[in-house]
Protein backbone atom coordinates (compact mmCIF):
# COMPACT_ATOMS: atom_id res chain seq x y z
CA UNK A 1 98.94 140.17 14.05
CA UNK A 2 95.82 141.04 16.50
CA UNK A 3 96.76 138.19 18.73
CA UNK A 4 99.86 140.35 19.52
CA UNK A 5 97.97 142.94 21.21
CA UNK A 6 96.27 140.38 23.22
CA UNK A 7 99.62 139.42 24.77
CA UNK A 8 100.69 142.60 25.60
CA UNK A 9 98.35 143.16 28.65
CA UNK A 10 100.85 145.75 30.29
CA UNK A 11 103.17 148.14 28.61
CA UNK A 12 105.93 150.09 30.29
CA UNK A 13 104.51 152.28 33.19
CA UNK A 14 106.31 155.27 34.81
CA UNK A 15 107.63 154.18 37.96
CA UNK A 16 107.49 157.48 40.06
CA UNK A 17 106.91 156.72 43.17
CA UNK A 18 110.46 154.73 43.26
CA UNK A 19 112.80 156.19 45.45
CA UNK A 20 116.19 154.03 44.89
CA UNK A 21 117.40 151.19 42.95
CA UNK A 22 119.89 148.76 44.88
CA UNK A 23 121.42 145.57 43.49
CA UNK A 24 121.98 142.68 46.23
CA UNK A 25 124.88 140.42 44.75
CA UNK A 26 123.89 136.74 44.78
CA UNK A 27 121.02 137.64 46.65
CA UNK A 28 117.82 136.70 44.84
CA UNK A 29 114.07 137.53 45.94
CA UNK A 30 113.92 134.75 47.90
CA UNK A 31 116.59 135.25 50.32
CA UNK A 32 115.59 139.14 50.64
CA UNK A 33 111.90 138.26 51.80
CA UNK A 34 110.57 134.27 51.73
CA UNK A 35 113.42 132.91 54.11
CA UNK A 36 111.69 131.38 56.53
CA UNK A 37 107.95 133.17 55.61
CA UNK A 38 106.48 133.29 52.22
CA UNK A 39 103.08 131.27 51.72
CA UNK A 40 102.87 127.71 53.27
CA UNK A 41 99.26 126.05 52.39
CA UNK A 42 100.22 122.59 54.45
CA UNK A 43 102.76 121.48 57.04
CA UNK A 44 106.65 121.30 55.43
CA UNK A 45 107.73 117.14 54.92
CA UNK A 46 110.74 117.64 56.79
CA UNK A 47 111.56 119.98 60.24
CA UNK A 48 115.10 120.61 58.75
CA UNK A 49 115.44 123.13 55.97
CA UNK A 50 117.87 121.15 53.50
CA UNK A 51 120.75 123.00 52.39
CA UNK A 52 121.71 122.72 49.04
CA UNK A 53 124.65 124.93 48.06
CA UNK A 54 125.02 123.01 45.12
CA UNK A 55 122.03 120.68 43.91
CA UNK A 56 122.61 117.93 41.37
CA UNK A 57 118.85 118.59 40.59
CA UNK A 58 115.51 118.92 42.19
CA UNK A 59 114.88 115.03 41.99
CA UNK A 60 117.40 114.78 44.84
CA UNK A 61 114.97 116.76 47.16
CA UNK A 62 112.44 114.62 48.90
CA UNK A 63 108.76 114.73 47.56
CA UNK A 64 106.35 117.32 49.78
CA UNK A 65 103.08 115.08 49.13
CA UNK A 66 100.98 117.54 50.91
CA UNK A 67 102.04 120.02 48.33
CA UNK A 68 101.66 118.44 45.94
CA UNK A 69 98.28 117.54 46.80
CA UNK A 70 97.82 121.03 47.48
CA UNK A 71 98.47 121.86 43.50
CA UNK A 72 96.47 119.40 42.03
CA UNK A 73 93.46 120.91 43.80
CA UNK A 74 94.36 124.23 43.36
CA UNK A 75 95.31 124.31 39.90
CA UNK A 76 94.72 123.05 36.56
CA UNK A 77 98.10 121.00 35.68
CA UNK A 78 98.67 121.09 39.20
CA UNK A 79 101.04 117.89 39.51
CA UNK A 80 103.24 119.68 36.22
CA UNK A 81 102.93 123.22 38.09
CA UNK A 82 104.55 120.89 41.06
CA UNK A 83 107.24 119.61 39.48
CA UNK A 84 108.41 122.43 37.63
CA UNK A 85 108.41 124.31 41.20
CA UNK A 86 110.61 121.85 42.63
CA UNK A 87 113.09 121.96 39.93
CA UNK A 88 113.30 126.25 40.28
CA UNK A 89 113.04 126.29 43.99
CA UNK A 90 115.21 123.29 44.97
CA UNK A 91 117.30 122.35 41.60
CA UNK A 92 119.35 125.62 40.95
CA UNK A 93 121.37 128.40 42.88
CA UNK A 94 120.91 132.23 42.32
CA UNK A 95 123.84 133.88 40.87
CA UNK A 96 123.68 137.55 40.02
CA UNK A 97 125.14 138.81 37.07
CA UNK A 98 128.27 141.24 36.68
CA UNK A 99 127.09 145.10 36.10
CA UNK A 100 125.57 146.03 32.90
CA UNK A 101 125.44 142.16 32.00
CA UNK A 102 122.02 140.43 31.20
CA UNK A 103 122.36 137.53 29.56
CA UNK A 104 118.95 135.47 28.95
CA UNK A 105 120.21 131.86 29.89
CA UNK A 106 117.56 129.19 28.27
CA UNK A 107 115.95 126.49 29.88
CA UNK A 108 118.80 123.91 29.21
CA UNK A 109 121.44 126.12 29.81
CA UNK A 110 120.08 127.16 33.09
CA UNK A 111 119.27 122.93 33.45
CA UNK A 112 123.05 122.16 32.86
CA UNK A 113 124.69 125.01 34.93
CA UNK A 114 122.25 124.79 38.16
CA UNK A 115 122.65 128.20 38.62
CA UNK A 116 121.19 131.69 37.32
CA UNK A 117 118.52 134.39 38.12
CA UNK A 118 115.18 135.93 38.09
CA UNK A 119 114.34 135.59 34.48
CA UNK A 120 116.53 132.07 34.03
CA UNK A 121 114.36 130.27 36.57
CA UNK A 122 110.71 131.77 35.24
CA UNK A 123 111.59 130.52 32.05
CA UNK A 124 112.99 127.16 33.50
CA UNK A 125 109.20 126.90 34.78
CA UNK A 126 107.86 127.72 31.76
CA UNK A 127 109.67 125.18 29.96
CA UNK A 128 108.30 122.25 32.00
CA UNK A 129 104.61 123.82 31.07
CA UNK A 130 104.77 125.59 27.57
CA UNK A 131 102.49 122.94 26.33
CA UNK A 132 100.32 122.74 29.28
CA UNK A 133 96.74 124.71 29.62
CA UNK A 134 98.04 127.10 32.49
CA UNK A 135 96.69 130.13 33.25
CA UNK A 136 99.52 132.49 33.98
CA UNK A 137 102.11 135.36 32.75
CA UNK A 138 105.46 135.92 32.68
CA UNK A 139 105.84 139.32 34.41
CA UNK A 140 108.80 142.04 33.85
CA UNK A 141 108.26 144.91 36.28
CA UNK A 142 109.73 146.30 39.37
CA UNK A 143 109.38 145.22 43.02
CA UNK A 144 108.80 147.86 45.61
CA UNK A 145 109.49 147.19 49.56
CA UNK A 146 106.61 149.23 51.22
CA UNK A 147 108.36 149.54 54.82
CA UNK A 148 111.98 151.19 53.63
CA UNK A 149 110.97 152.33 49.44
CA UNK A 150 114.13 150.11 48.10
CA UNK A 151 112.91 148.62 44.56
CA UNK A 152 114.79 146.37 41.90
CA UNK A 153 114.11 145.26 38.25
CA UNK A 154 112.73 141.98 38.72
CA UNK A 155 110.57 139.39 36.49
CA UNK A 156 108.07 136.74 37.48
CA UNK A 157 105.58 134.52 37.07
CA UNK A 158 101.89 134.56 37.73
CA UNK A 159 99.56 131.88 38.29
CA UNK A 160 96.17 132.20 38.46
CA UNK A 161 94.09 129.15 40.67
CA UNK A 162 90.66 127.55 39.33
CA UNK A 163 88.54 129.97 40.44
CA UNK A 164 90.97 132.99 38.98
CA UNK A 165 92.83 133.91 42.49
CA UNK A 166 96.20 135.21 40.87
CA UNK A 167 99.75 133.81 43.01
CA UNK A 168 103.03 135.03 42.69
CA UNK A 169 105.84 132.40 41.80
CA UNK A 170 109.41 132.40 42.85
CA UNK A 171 112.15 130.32 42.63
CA UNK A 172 115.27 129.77 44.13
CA UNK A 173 113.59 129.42 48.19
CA UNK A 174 114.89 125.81 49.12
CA UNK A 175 111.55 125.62 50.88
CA UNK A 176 107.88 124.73 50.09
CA UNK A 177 106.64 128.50 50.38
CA UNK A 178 107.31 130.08 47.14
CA UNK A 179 103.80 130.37 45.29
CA UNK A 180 102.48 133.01 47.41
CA UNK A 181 98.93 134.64 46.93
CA UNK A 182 99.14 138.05 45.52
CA UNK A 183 97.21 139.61 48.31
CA UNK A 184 99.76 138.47 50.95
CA UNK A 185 102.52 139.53 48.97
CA UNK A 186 100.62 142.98 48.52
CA UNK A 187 100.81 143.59 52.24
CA UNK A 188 104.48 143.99 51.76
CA UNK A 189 105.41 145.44 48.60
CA UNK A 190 103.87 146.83 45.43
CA UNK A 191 104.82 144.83 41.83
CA UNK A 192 104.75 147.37 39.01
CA UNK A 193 104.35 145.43 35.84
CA UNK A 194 106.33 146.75 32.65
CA UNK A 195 105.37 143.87 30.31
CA UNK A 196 103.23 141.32 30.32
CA UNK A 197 103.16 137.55 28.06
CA UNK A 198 100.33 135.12 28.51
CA UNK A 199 101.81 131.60 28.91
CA UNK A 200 99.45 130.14 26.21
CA UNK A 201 100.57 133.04 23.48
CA UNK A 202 104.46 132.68 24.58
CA UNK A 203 104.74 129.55 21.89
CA UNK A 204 103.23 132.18 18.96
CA UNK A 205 104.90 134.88 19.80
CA UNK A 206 108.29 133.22 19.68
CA UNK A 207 107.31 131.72 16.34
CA UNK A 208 106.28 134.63 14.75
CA UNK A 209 109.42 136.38 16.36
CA UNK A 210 112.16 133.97 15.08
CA UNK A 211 113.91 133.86 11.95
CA UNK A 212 114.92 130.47 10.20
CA UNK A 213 117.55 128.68 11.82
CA UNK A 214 120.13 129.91 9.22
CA UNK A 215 118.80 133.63 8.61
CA UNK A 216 120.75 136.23 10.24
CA UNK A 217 119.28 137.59 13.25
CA UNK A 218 121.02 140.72 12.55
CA UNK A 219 118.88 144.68 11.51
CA UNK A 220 115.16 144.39 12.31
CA UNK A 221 113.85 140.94 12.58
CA UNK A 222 110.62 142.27 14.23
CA UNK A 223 107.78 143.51 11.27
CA UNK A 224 104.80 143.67 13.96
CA UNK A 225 103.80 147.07 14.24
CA UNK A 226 103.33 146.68 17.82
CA UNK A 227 106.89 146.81 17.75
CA UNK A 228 107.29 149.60 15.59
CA UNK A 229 105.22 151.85 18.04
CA UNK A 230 106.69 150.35 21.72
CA UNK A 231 108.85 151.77 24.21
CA UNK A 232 113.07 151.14 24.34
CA UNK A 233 112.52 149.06 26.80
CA UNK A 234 110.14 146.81 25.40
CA UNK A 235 112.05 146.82 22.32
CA UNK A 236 115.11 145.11 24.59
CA UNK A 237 112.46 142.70 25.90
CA UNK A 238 111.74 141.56 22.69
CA UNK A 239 114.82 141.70 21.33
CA UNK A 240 116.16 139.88 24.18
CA UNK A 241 113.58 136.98 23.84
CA UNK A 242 114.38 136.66 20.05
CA UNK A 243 117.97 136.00 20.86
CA UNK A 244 117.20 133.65 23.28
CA UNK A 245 114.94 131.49 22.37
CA UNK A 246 116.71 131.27 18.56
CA UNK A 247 119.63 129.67 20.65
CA UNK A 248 117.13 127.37 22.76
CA UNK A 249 115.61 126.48 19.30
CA UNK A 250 118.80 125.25 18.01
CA UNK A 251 119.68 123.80 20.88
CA UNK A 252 116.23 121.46 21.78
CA UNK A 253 117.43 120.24 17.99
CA UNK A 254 120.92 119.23 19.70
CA UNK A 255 119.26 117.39 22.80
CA UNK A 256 115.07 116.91 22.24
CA UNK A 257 114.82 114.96 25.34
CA UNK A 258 116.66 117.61 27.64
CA UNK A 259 113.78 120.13 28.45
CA UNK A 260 109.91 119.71 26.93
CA UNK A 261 109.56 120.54 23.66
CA UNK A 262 108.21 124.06 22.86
């Protein structure tokens, strides 16, 4: 399992130079620091923010040509990379959830219920791309606010342009500002990955990681010794992914057409 390795590019860190942990009900990333700023590479389509307390999807959001002009030049896939933006900035509402919950929505579930959070909308994104040559990671790892210390558990993803410039990608903005270059984010705040997945080794892992649709899931599904010798933490990751993406497995066999295949 040496490919394994290879996806783990970051292992859990020690985050000591975090000072205090706050949670901001319904209040994702977006609405803490890209409201109205993040990272705008042409003029908006529109003068009038559209608000969208409840989007049927991101189809009903008017097309940003200039954008998406902007991604096809400045990334490989760039019209997908566009799409699958739209749907996670314009298509679905943050909603926390309740204390000492995490529940890993998948792709359709987060589809159906236009709603969810950090890690529900990266791997929204990554469902409109799995089979797409992207260069990018899905990021766990903490978020640090330079100017008052306040950090929060976050995850993301990373994109990284044709000439390897790395961007930060958010969801949930309602505007055309959300993949942001990680130097301007860096002026700001400090991202502390914990665990790192390559987008083109997500597909294997999961494979490797899942049982047969009617094993048990139950004891220790995981025989990669990279497992065997990881931190709790990473353990929940994978853990967390296995459960997941079993029930996104069994449910892309219910409705094929609803996301892109795996």
């Amino acid at each position: 399992m040496g490919y394994v390795l290879a996806v783990v590019i970051s292992t859990i860190v020690i985050v000591s130079n975090i000072c205090c942990v706050k949670v901001f009900a319904d209040t994702s990333y977006a609405d803490l620091f890209l409201t109205d700023r993040g990272y705008r590479p042409v003029e908006d389509a529109w003068s009038i923010k559209p608000s969208l307390s409840h989007p049927a999807d991101g189809n009903n959001v008017s097309d940003n040509q200039p954008y998406r002009e902007w991604c096809i030049n400045t990334f490989e896939n760039g019209e997908r990379i566009y799409a699958a933006y739209k749907e996670i900035a314009f298509g679905i509402n943050y909603r926390a959830e309740p204390v000492k919950t995490d529940y890993w929505q998948t792709p359709i579930e987060t589809q159906r219920y236009k709603q969810g959070d950090c890690e529900d909308s990266v791997f929204l994104f990554f469902s409109r791309l799995s089979e797409a040559n992207i260069d990018g990671d899905i990021v766990w790892g903490w978020v640090v606010n330079k100017e008052n210390t306040i950090s929060f558990a976050h995850v993301w993803y990373q994109l990284f342009d044709k000439h390897g410039r790395p961007y930060i990608v958010e969801g949930f903005s309602r505007e055309w500002n959300g993949i942001i270059p990680v130097e301007m984010i860096a002026e700001g705040e400090k991202r502390i990955p914990t665990f790192v997945l390559r987008h083109n080794q997500v597909n294997r892992v999961v494979e490797e990681m899942l049982p047969g649709f009617d094993a048990s899931i139950d004891g220790d599904p995981f025989p990669w010794t990279i497992y065997q010798h990881t931190s709790p933490l990473t353990k929940e990751i994978f853990q967390k992914l296995q459960v997941m993406f079993s029930r996104y497995k069994e449910q892309m066999c219910q409705t094929p057409d609803n996301v892109h295949d795996m």
